[in-house]
Protein backbone atom coordinates (compact mmCIF):
# COMPACT_ATOMS: atom_id res chain seq x y z
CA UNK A 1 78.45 287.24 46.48
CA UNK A 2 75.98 284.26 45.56
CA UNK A 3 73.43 284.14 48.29
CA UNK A 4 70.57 283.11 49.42
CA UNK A 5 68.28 283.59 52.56
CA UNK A 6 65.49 281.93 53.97
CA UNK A 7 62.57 283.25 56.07
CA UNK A 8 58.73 283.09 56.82
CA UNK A 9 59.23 279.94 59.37
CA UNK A 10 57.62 279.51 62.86
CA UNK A 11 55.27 278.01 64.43
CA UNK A 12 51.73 276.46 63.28
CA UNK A 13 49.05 273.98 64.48
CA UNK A 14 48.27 271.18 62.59
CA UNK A 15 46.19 271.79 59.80
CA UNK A 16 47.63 275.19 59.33
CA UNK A 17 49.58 277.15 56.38
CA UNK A 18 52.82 279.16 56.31
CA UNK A 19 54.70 280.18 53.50
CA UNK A 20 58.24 280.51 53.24
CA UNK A 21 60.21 282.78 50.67
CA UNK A 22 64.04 282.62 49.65
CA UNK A 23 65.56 286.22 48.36
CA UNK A 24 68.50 285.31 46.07
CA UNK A 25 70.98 288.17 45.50
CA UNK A 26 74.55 288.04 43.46
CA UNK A 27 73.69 285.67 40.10
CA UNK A 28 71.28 285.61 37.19
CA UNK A 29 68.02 284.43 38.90
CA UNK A 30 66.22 284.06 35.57
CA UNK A 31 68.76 280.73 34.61
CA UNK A 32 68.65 278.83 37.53
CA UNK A 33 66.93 275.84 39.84
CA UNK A 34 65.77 276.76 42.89
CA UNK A 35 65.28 273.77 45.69
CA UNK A 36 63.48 273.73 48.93
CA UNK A 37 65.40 270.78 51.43
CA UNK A 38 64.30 269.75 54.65
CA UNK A 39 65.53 268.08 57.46
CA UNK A 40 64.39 266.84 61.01
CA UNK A 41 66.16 265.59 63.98
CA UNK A 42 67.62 262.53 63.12
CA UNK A 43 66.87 262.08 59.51
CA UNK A 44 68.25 263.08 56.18
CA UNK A 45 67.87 266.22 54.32
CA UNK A 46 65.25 265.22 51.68
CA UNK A 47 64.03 267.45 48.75
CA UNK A 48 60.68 269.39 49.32
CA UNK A 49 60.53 271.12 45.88
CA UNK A 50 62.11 272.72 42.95
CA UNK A 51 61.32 275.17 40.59
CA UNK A 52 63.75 275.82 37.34
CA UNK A 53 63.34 279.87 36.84
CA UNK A 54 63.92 279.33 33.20
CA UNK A 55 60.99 277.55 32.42
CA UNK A 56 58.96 277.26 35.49
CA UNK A 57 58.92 274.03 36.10
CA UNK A 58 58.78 272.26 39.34
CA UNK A 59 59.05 269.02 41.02
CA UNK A 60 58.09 268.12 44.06
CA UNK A 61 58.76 264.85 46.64
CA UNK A 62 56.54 262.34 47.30
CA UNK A 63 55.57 263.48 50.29
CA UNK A 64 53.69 266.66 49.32
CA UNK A 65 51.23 264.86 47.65
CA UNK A 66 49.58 268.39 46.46
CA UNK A 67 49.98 270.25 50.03
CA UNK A 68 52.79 272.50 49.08
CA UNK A 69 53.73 274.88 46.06
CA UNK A 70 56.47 276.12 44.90
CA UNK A 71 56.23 279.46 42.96
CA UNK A 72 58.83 282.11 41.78
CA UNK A 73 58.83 285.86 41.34
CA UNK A 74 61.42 287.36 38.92
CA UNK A 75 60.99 291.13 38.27
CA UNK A 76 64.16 291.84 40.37
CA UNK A 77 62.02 290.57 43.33
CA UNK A 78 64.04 287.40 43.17
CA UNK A 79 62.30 285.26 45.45
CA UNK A 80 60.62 281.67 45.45
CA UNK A 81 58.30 281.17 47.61
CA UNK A 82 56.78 277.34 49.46
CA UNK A 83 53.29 277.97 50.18
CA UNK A 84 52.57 275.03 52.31
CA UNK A 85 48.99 274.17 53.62
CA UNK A 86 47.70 271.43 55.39
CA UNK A 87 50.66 270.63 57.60
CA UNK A 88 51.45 268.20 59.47
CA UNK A 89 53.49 267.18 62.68
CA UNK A 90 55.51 265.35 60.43
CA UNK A 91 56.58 268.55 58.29
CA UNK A 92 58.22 269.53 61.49
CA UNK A 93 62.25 270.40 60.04
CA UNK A 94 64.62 272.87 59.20
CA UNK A 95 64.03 274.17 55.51
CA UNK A 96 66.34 274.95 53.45
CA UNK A 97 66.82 277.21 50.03
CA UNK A 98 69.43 276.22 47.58
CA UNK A 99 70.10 277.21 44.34
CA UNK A 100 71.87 275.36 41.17
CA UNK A 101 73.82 277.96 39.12
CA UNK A 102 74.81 275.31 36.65
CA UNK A 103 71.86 273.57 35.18
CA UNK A 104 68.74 275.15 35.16
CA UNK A 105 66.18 272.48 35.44
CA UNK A 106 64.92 270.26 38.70
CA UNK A 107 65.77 266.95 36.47
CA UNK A 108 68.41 266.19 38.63
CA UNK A 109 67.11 266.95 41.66
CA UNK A 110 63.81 264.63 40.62
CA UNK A 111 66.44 261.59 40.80
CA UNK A 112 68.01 262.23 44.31
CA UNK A 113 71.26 264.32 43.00
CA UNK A 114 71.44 267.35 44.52
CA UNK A 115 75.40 268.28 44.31
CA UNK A 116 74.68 270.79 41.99
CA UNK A 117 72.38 272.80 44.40
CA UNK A 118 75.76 274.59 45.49
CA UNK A 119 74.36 277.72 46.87
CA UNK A 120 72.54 277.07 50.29
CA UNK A 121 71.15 279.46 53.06
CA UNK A 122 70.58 279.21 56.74
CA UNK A 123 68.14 277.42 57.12
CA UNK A 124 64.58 278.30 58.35
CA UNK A 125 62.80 276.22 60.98
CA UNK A 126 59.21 275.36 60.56
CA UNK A 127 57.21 273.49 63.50
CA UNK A 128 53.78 272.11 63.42
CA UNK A 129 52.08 271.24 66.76
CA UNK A 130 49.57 268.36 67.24
């Protein structure tokens, strides 16, 4: 079975770090795009970050402006991490892991289409205090 499965969220002060990791089990990890989404109360699920395990490359939203990082260990660890620093009260959300098993690169993802990300997990909630 395709899966994937969030951790490492909690709670944090403003200011502070946490880094989140997604363990993918049941496909090829070295082929794919791996996304970090987040969403808050009330708003849309917007795109924190992807990484393409083929090539390493990422993309990241606007938003990060250089706070977070996406990184990816193969070696049958299968995990991508979000290292996020500097948070804000703002970062507050749900984050999510998905994965796209069909194309391999975050171009997509870098103009707002996400349908291929088809693989999601259960979400991981981060919240930053003031």
């Amino acid at each position: 079975e395709e899966q994937v499965v969030e951790s490492g969220g909690g709670l944090v002060q403003a200011g502070g770090s946490l880094r989140l990791s997604c363990a993918a089990s049941g496909f090829t990890f070295d082929d794919v795009a791996i996304g970090w989404f987040r969403q808050a109360p009330g708003k849309e699920r917007e795109v924190v970050s992807c990484i393409s395990t083929s090539d390493g490359s990422t993309y990241y939203g606007n938003f990060v402006k250089g706070r977070f990082t996406t990184s990816s260990e193969n070696a049958k660890k299968n995990t991508v991490y979000l290292q996020m620093n500097s948070l804000k009260p703002e970062d507050t959300a749900v984050y999510y892991c998905a994965a796209d098993l069909i194309y391999p690169s975050c171009n997509m993802v870098a103009t707002g289409d996400s349908k291929y990300f088809e693989v999601w997990g259960q979400g991981t909630l981060v919240t930053v205090s003031s």
